[in-house]
Protein backbone atom coordinates (compact mmCIF):
# COMPACT_ATOMS: atom_id res chain seq x y z
CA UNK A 1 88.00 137.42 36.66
CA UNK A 2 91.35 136.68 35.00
CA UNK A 3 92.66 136.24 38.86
CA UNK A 4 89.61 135.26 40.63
CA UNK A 5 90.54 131.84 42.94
CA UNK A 6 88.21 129.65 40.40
CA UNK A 7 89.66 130.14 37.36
CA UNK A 8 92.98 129.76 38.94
CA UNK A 9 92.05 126.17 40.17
CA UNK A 10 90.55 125.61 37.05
CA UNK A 11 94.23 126.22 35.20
CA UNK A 12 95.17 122.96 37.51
CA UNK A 13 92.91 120.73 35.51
CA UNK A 14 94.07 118.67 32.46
CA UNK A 15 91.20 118.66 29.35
CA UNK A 16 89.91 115.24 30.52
CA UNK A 17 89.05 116.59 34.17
CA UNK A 18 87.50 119.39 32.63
CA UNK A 19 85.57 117.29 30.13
CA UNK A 20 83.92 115.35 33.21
CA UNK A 21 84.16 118.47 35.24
CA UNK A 22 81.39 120.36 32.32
CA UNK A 23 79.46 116.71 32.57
CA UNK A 24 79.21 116.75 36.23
CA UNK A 25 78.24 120.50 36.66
CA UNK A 26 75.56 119.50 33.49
CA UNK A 27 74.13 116.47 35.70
CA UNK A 28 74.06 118.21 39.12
CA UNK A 29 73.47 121.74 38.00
CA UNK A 30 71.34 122.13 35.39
CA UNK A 31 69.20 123.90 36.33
CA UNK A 32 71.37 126.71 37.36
CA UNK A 33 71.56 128.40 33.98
CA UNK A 34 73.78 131.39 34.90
CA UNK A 35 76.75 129.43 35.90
CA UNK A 36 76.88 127.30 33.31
CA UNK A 37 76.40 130.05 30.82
CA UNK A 38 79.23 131.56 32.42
CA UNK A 39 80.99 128.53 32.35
CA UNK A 40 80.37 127.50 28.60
CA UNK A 41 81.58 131.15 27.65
CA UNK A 42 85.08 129.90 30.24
CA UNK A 43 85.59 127.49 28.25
CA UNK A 44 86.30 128.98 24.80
CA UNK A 45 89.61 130.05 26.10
CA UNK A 46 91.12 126.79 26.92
CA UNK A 47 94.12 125.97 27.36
CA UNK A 48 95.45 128.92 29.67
CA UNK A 49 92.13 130.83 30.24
CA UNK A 50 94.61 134.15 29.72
CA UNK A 51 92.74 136.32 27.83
CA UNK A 52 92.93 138.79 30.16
CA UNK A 53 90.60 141.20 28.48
CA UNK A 54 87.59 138.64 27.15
CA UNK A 55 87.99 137.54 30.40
CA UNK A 56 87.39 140.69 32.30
CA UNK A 57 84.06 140.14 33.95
CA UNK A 58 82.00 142.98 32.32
CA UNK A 59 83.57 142.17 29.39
CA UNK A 60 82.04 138.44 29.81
CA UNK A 61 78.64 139.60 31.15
CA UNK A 62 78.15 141.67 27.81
CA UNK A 63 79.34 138.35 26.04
CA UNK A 64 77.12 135.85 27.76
CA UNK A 65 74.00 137.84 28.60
CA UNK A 66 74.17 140.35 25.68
CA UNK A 67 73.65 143.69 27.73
CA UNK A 68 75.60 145.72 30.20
CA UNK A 69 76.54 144.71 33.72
CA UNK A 70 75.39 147.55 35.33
CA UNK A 71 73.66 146.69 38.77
CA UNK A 72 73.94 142.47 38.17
CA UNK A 73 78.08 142.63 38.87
CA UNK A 74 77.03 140.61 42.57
CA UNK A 75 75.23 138.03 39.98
CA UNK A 76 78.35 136.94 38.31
CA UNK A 77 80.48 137.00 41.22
CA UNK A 78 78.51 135.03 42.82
CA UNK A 79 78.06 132.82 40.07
CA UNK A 80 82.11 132.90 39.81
CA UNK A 81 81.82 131.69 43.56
CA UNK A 82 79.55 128.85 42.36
CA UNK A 83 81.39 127.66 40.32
CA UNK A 84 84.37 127.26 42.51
CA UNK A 85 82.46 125.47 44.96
CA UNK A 86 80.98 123.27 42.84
CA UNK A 87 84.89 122.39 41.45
CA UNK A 88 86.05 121.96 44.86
CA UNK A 89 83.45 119.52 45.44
CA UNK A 90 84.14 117.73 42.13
CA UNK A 91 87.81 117.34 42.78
CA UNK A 92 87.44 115.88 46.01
CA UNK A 93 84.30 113.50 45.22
CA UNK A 94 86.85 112.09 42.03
CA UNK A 95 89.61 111.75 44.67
CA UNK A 96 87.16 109.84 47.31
CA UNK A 97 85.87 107.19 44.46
CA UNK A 98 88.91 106.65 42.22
CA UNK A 99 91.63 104.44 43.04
CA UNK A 100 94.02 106.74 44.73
CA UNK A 101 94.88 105.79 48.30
CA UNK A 102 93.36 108.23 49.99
CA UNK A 103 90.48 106.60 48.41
CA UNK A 104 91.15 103.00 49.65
CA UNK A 105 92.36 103.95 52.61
CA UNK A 106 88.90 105.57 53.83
CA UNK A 107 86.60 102.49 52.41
CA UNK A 108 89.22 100.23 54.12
CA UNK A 109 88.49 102.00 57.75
CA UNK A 110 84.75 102.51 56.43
CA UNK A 111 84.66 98.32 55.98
CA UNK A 112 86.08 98.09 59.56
CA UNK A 113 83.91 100.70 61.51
CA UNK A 114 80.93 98.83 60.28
CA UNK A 115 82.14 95.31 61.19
CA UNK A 116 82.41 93.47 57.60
CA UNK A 117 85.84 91.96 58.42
CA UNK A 118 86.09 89.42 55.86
CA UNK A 119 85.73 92.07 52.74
CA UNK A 120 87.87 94.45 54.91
CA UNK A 121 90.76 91.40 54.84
CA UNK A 122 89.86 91.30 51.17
CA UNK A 123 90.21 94.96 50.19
CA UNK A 124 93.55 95.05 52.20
CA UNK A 125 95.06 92.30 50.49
CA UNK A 126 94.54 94.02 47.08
CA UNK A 127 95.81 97.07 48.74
CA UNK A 128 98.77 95.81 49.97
CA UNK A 129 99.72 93.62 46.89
CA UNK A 130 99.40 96.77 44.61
CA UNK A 131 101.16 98.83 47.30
CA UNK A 132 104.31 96.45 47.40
CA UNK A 133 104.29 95.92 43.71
CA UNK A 134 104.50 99.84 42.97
CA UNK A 135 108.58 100.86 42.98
CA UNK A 136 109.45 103.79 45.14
CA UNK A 137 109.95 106.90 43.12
CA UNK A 138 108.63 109.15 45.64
CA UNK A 139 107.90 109.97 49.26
CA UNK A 140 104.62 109.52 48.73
CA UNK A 141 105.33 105.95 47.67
CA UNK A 142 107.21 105.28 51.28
CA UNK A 143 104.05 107.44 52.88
CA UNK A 144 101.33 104.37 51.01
CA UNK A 145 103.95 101.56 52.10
CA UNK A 146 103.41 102.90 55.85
CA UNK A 147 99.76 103.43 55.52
CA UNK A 148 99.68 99.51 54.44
CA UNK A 149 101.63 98.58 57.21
CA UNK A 150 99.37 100.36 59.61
CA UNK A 151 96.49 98.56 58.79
CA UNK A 152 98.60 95.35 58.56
CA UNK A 153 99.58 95.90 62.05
CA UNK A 154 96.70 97.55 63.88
CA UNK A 155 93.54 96.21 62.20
CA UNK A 156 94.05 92.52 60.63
CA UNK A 157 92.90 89.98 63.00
CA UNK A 158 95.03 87.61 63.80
CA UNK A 159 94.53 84.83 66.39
CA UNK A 160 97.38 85.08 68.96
CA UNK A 161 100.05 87.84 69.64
CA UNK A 162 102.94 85.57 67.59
CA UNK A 163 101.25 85.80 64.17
CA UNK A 164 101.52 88.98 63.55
CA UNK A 165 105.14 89.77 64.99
CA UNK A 166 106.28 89.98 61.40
CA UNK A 167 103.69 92.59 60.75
CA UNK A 168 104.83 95.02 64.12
CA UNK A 169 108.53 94.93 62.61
CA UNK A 170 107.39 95.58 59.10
CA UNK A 171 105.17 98.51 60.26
CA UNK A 172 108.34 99.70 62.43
CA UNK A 173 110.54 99.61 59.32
CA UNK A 174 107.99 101.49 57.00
CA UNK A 175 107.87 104.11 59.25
CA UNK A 176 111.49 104.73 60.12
CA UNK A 177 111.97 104.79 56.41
CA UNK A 178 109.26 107.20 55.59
CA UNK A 179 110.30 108.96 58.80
CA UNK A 180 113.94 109.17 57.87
CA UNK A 181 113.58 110.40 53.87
CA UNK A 182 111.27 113.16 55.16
CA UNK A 183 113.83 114.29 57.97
CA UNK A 184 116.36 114.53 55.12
CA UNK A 185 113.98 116.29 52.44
CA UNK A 186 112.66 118.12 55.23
CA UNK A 187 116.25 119.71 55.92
CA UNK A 188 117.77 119.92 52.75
CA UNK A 189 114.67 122.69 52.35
CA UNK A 190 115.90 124.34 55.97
CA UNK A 191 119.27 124.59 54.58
CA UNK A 192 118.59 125.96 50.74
CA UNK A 193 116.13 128.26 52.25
CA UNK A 194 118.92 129.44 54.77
CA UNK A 195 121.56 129.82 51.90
CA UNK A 196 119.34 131.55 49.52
CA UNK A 197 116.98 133.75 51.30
CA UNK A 198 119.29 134.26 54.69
CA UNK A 199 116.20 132.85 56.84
CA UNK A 200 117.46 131.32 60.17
CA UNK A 201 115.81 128.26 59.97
CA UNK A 202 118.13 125.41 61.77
CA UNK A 203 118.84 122.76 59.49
CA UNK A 204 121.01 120.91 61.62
CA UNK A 205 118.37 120.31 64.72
CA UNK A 206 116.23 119.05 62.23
CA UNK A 207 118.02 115.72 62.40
CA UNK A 208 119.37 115.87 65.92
CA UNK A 209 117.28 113.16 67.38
CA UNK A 210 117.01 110.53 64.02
CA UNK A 211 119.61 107.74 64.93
CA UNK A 212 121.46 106.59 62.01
CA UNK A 213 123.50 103.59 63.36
CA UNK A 214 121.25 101.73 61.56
CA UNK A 215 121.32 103.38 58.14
CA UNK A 216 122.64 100.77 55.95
CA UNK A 217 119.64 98.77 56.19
CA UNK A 218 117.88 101.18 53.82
CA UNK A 219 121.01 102.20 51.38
CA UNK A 220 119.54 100.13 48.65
CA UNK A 221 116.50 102.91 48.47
CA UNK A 222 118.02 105.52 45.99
CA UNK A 223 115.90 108.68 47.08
CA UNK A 224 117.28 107.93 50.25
CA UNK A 225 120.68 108.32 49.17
CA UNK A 226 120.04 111.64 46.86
CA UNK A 227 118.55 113.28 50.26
CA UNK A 228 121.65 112.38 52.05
CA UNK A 229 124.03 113.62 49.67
CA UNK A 230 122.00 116.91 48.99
CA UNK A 231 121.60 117.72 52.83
CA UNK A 232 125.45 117.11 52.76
CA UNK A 233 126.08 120.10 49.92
CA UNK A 234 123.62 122.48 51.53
CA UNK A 235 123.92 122.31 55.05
CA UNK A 236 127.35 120.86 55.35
CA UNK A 237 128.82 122.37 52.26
CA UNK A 238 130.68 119.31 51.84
CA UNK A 239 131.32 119.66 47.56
CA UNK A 240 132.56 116.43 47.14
CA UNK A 241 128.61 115.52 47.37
CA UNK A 242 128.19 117.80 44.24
CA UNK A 243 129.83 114.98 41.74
CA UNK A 244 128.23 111.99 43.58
CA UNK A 245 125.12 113.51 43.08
CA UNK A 246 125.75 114.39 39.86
CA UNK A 247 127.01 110.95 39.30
CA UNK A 248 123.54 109.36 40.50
CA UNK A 249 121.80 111.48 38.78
CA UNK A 250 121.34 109.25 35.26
CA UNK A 251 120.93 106.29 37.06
CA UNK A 252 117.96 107.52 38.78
CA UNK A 253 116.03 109.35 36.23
CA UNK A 254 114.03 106.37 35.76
CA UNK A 255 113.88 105.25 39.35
CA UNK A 256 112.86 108.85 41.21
CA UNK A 257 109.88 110.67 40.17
CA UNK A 258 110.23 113.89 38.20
CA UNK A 259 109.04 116.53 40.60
CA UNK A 260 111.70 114.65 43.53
CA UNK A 261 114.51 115.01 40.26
CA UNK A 262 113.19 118.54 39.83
CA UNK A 263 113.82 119.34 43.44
CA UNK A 264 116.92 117.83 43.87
CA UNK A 265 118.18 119.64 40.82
CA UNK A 266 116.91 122.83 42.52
CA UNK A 267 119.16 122.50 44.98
CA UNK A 268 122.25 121.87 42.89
CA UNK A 269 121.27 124.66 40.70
CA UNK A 270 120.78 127.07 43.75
CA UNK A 271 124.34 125.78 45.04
CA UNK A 272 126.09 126.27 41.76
CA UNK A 273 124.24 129.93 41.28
CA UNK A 274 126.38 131.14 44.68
CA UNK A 275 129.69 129.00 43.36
CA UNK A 276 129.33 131.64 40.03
CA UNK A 277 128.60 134.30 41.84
CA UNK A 278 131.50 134.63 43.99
CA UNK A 279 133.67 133.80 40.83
CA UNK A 280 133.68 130.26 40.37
CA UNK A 281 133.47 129.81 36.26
CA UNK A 282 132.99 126.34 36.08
CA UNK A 283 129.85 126.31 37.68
CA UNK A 284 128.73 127.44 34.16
CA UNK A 285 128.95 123.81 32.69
CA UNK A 286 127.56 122.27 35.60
CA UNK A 287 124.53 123.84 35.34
CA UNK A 288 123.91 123.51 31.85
CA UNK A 289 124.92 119.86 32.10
CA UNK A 290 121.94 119.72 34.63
CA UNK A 291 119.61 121.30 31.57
CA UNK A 292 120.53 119.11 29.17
CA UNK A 293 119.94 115.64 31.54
CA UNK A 294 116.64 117.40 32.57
CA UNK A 295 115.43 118.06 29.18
CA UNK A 296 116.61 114.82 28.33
CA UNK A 297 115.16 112.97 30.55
CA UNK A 298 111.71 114.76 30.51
CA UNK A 299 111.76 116.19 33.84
CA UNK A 300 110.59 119.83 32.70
CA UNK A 301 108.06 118.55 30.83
CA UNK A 302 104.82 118.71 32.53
CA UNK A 303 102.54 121.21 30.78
CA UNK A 304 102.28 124.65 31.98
CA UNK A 305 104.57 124.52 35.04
CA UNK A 306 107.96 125.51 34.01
CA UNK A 307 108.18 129.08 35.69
CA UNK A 308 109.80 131.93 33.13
CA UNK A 309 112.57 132.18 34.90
CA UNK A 310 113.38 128.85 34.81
CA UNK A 311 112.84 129.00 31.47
CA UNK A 312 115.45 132.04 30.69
CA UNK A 313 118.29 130.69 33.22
CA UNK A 314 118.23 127.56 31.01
CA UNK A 315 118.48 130.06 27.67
CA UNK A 316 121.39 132.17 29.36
CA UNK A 317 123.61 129.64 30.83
CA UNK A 318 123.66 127.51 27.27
CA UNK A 319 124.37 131.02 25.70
CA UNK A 320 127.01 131.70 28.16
CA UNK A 321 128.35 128.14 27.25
CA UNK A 322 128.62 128.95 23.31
CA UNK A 323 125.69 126.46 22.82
CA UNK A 324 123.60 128.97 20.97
CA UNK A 325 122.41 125.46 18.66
CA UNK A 326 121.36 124.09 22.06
CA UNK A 327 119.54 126.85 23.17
CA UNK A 328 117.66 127.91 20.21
CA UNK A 329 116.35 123.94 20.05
CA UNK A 330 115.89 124.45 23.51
CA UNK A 331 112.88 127.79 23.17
CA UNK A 332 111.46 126.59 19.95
CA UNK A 333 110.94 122.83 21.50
CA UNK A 334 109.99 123.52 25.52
CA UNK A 335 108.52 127.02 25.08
CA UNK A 336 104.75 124.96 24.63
CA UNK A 337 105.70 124.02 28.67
CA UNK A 338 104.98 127.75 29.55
CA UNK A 339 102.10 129.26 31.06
CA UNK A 340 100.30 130.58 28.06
CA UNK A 341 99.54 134.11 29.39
CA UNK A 342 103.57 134.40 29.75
CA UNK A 343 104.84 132.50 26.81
CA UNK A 344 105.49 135.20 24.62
CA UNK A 345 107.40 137.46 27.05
CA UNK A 346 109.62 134.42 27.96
CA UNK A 347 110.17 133.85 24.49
CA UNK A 348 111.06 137.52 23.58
CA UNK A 349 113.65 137.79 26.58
CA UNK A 350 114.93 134.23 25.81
CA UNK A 351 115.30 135.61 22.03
CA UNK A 352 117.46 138.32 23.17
CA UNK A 353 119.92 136.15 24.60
CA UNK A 354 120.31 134.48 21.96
CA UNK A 355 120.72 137.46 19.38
CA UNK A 356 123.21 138.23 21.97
CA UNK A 357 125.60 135.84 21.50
CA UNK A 358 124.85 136.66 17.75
CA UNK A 359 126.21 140.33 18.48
CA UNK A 360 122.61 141.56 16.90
CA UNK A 361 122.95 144.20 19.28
CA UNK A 362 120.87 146.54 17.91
CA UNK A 363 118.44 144.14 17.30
CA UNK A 364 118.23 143.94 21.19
CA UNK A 365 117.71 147.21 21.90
CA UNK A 366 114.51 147.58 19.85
CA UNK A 367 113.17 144.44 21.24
CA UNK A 368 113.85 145.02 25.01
CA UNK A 369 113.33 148.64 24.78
CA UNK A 370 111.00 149.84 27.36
CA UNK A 371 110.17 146.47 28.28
CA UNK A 372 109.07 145.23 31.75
CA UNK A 373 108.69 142.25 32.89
CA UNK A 374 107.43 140.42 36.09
CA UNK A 375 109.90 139.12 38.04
CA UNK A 376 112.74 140.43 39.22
CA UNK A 377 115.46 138.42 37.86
CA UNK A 378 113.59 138.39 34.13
CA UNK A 379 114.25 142.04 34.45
CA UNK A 380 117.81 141.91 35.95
CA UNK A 381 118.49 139.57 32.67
CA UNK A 382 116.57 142.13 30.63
CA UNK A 383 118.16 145.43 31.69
CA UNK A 384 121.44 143.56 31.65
CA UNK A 385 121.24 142.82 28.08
CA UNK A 386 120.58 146.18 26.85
CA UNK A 387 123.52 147.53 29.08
CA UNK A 388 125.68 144.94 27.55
CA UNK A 389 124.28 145.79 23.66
CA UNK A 390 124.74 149.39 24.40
CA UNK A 391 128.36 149.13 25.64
CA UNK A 392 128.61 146.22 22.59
CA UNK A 393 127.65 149.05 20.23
CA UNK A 394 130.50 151.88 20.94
CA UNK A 395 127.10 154.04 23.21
CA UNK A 396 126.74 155.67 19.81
CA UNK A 397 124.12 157.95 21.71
CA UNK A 398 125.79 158.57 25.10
CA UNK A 399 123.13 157.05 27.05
CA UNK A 400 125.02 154.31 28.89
CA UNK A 401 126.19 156.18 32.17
CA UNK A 402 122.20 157.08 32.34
CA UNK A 403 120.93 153.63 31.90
CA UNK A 404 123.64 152.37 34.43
CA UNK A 405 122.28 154.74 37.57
CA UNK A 406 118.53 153.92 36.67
CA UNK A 407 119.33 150.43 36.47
CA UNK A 408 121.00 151.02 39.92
CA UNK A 409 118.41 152.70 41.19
CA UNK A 410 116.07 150.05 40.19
CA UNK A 411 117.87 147.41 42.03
CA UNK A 412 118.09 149.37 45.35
CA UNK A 413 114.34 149.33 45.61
CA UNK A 414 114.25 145.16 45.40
CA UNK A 415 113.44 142.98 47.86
CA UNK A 416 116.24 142.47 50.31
CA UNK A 417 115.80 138.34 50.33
CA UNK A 418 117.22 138.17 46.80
CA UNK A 419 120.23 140.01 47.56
CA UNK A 420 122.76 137.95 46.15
CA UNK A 421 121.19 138.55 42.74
CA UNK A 422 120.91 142.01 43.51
CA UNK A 423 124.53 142.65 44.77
CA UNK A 424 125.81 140.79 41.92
CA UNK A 425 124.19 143.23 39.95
CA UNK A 426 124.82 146.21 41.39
CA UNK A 427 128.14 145.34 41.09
CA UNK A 428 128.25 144.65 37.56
CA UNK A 429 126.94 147.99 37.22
CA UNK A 430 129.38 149.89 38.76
CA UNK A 431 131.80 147.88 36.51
CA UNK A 432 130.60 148.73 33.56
CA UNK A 433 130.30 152.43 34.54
CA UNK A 434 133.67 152.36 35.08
CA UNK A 435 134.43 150.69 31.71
CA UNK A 436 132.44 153.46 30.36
CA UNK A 437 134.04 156.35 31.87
CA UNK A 438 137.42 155.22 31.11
CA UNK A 439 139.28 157.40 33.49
CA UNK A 440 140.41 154.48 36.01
CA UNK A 441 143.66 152.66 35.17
CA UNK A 442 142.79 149.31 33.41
CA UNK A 443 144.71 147.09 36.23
CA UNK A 444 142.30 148.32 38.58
CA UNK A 445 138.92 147.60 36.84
CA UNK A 446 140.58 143.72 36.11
CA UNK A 447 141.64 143.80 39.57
CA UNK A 448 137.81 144.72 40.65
CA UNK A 449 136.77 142.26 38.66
CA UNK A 450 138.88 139.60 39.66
CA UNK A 451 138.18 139.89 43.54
CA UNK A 452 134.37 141.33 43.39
CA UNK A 453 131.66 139.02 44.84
CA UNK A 454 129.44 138.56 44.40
CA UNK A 455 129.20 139.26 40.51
CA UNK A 456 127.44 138.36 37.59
CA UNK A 457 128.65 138.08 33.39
CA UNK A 458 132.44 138.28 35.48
CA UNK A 459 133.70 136.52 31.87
CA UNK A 460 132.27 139.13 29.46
CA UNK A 461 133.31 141.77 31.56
CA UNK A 462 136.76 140.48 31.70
CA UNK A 463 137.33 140.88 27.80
CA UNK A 464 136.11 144.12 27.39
CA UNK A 465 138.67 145.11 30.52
CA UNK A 466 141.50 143.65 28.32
CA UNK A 467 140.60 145.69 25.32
CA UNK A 468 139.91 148.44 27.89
CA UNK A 469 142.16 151.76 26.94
CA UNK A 470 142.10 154.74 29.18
CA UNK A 471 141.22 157.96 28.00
CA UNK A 472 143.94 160.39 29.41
C-alpha cells in the first residue's frame, strides 16, 4: 500500500488540503464506512505516510478491521481505489471553485456561452486588474497575462473595429512573450538533456523560426534574460554566460519564482559537474556558492521535495571546500526538507562526509559498512568514502584491492545514460588501485591523474600521489 498511486498523491497534499480533504470525504461519503476506516487508520502516519510496514495492507486490514485479510484483500484494494478517486475528484472540484485561473477562466467562457455579457465584462475586469497587478516570477505568470489578453481581444464587445486595436496589439505582445520565454526554457531543457544524458534532441531547431530582431522590447522581463543566458551556456557553451548568470542571480531571487531559480540553478550545477569532471577545480566554489545563495534565499525550502541526492552533493561539495561548519549547519537545519521515508539514510551518508573531512575514518567504515542505498550516485558517494577511509587508514586488513574490483564491477552494471558519473568513477578506481599496489612509478600515477577525464576527488587523489613511495 506503501506505493499504491493514492497514497502517493496523497504525499502531494499539505495538512490543510488534507484537513478539508477528511471533511469532504465525511460529507460526501459517509456512508461508505470501509474507506473511511481505512482512511482514518492513513492518517495516523502523517506527515510522510512511510511506515512501510504499518502500512502494508494486511498489516492495516488486521489494524482497522481487527481480523485477518484472508479472502477480503479485493475489499481494501478496492477501497484503496476509492479513495483515490474520490481525491482526484476533490483536487479538481477545489481547483474549479477557488480563485486560480483555471478557475476564472472557465466561469468567464461559462458567463459568455450563456449570453450574460454585462457580468462577463465585470468578471473580466477583475480578472484582468488582478492579472496585471501580479509581477512576473514565472511562466505561468506570462501564460495568465496571455489568457487575459485573449479574452480582451476575442470576446469584449466593443462597438467598431478601432476600439479595440489596442487590445489586438496587446494580445500579439502577450503571446510573443509567453511564446518566446517558453522557446528558450523549452531549449535550455533540449540542450542539458543532450549534455547530460547524450540524447539527440536538437536544441538549436528549437529556436530556428522565433525572430529576435525585435528582442529588446522585452529585455526589461528578467526570466527572459536568465533563459537567454542559460540556453547560451548549454547549447552554445559560451562560459562567459556562466558569471552573468551568476551575476543576476541575487538580483532576481526576489523577482523569479523558486522552482524557475531551482531550474536555472540545475543547469549551472549540471554545467559545472562536467567542468570538474574533466579537471576543472574551480568549479568546486562555484557550486557551493550556488548552495549557499539557494539556501539563503529559500529556494530549497519547500517541504519534502529536496531529492537525497541533492541533498548529499550540497554536503560533499562544502566538505570538499573545507566548509565542514557550513555543512554540518547545512544537515542539521534542511534535513526536515527530506522525504521522511529517506531522511535518515540521507542523513547517515551526509554524516559520513562530514566525519570525512574529520579523518574519523574508522568511524566511516562501521557506518557505511554494508550499506545500500537507492540511487546510484548516493552509492557512488557511499562506496567512494569507504575506499577513501580504507586507503586513509594504511588497509590495515588488506581488503582494498578487493573492494576496488567489486566496486568496479558494480559500476559496469549501471545504466549507460549516467556515464559521466560512472567513467569518472571507474577511473578513480583504477587510480587508487594503482596507489595501492605501489609498483607503478609515482610520475606516472600524477601524470594519470593530471590528464584523466573524466574523474572524480582528482584533488585528494593528487596528495596521496605526492606522498606516494614505490615499493621496489
Amino acid at each position: 500500500m506503501h506505493n499504491l498511486k493514492f497514497l502517493t498523491l496523497l504525499r502531494t497534499l499539505d495538512e490543510q488540503e488534507i484537513s478539508s480533504f477528511h471533511k469532504y470525504l465525511k460529507r460526501l461519503h459517509t456512508n461508505e464506512q470501509v474507506p473511511l476506516s481505512l482512511f482514518a487508520y492513513i492518517l495516523k502516519f502523517y506527515p510522510g505516510f512511510g511506515d512501510e510496514r504499518k502500512l502494508d495492507i494486511e498489516y492495516a486490514y488486521r489494524k482497522v478491521f481487527k481480523k485477518e485479510i484472508d479472502g477480503d484483500r479485493k475489499k481494501i484494494l478496492n477501497a484503496l481505489s476509492d479513495l483515490h478517486r474520490w481525491l482526484k475528484n476533490f483536487m479538481l472540484t477545489e481547483k474549479a471553485t477557488g480563485t486560480a485561473l483555471e478557475s476564472q477562466a472557465l466561469w468567464l467562457a461559462i458567463l459568455r456561452e450563456r449570453g450574460l455579457q454585462a457580468e462577463f465584462s465585470k468578471q473580466f475586469t477583475r480578472l484582468q486588474n488582478e492579472i496585471d497587478a501580479l509581477p512576473k516570477r514565472s511562466t505561468s505568470d506570462y501564460l495568465k497575462g496571455m489568457v487575459s489578453s485573449h479574452f480582451m481581444c476575442y470576446y469584449v464587445t466593443t462597438d467598431n473595429l478601432d476600439e479595440d486595436n489596442d487590445a489586438v496589439q496587446q494580445y500579439e505582445d502577450s503571446l510573443d512573450l509567453f511564446y518566446i520565454i517558453t522557446k528558450f526554457k523549452i531549449a535550455c531543457e533540449k540542450a542539458n538533456r543532450l549534455n547530460v544524458l547524450s540524447i539527440p534532441m536538437e536544441p538549436e531547431a528549437s529556436l530556428a523560426h522565433v525572430d529576435f530582431s525585435g528582442m529588446h522590447v522585452y529585455e526589461q522581463h528578467s526570466l527572459l534574460l536568465l533563459y537567454r543566458e542559460i540556453y547560451q551556456l548549454v547549447a552554445r557553451h559560451n562560459e562567459a554566460s556562466y558569471a552573468r548568470i551568476e551575476a543576476m542571480l541575487p538580483e532576481n531571487a526576489g523577482k523569479a519564482a523558486p522552482d524557475e531559480l531551482q531550474r536555472i540553478m540545475s543547469y549551472l550545477y549540471n554545467y559545472a559537474s562536467s567542468q570538474i569532471r574533466n579537471g576543472r577545480e574551480e568549479f568546486w566554489d562555484k557550486m557551493h556558492w550556488l548552495n549557499k545563495f539557494g539556501v539563503e534565499h529559500a529556494i530549497f525550502l519547500h517541504e519534502g521535495s529536496m531529492s537525497v541526492t541533492k541533498f548529499n552533493n550540497i554536503v560533499s561539495i562544502a566538505c570538499n571546500m573545507n566548509d565542514v561548519e557550513w555543512a554540518s549547519f547545512f544537515i542539521r537545519s534542511q534535513s526536515r526538507f527530506l522525504p521522511e521515508h529517506l531522511r535518515a539514510d540521507a542523513v547517515l551518508l551526509a554524516d559520513a562526509t562530514v566525519f570525512f573531512e574529520k579523518r574519523a575514518y574508522d568511524e566511516i567504515l562501521k557506518m557505511l559498512e554494508g550499506k545500500d542505498f537507492k540511487d546510484l550516485l548516493d552509492n557512488i558517494r557511499a562506496k567512494a568514502l569507504i575506499l577513501k577511509s580504507q586507503y586513509e587508514t594504511g588497509d590495515r586488513e588488506g581488503r582494498l584491492w578487493d573492494l576496488c574490483s567489486v566496486f568496479e564491477a558494480f559500476l559496469g552494471r549501471q545504466d549507460r545514460k549516467k556515464i559521466g558519473a560512472v567513467t569518472a568513477s571507474i577511473n578513480f578506481t583504477r587510480i587508487l588501485k594503482l596507489l595501492t599496489r605501489k609498483n607503478a612509478y609515482k610520475d606516472k600515477i600524477i601524470n594519470d591523474i593530471e590528464t584523466k577525464q573524466p574523474l572524480y576527488f582528482k584533488s585528494w587523489l593528487l596528495k596521496k600521489a605526492k606522498d606516494y613511495t614505490r615499493l621496489a
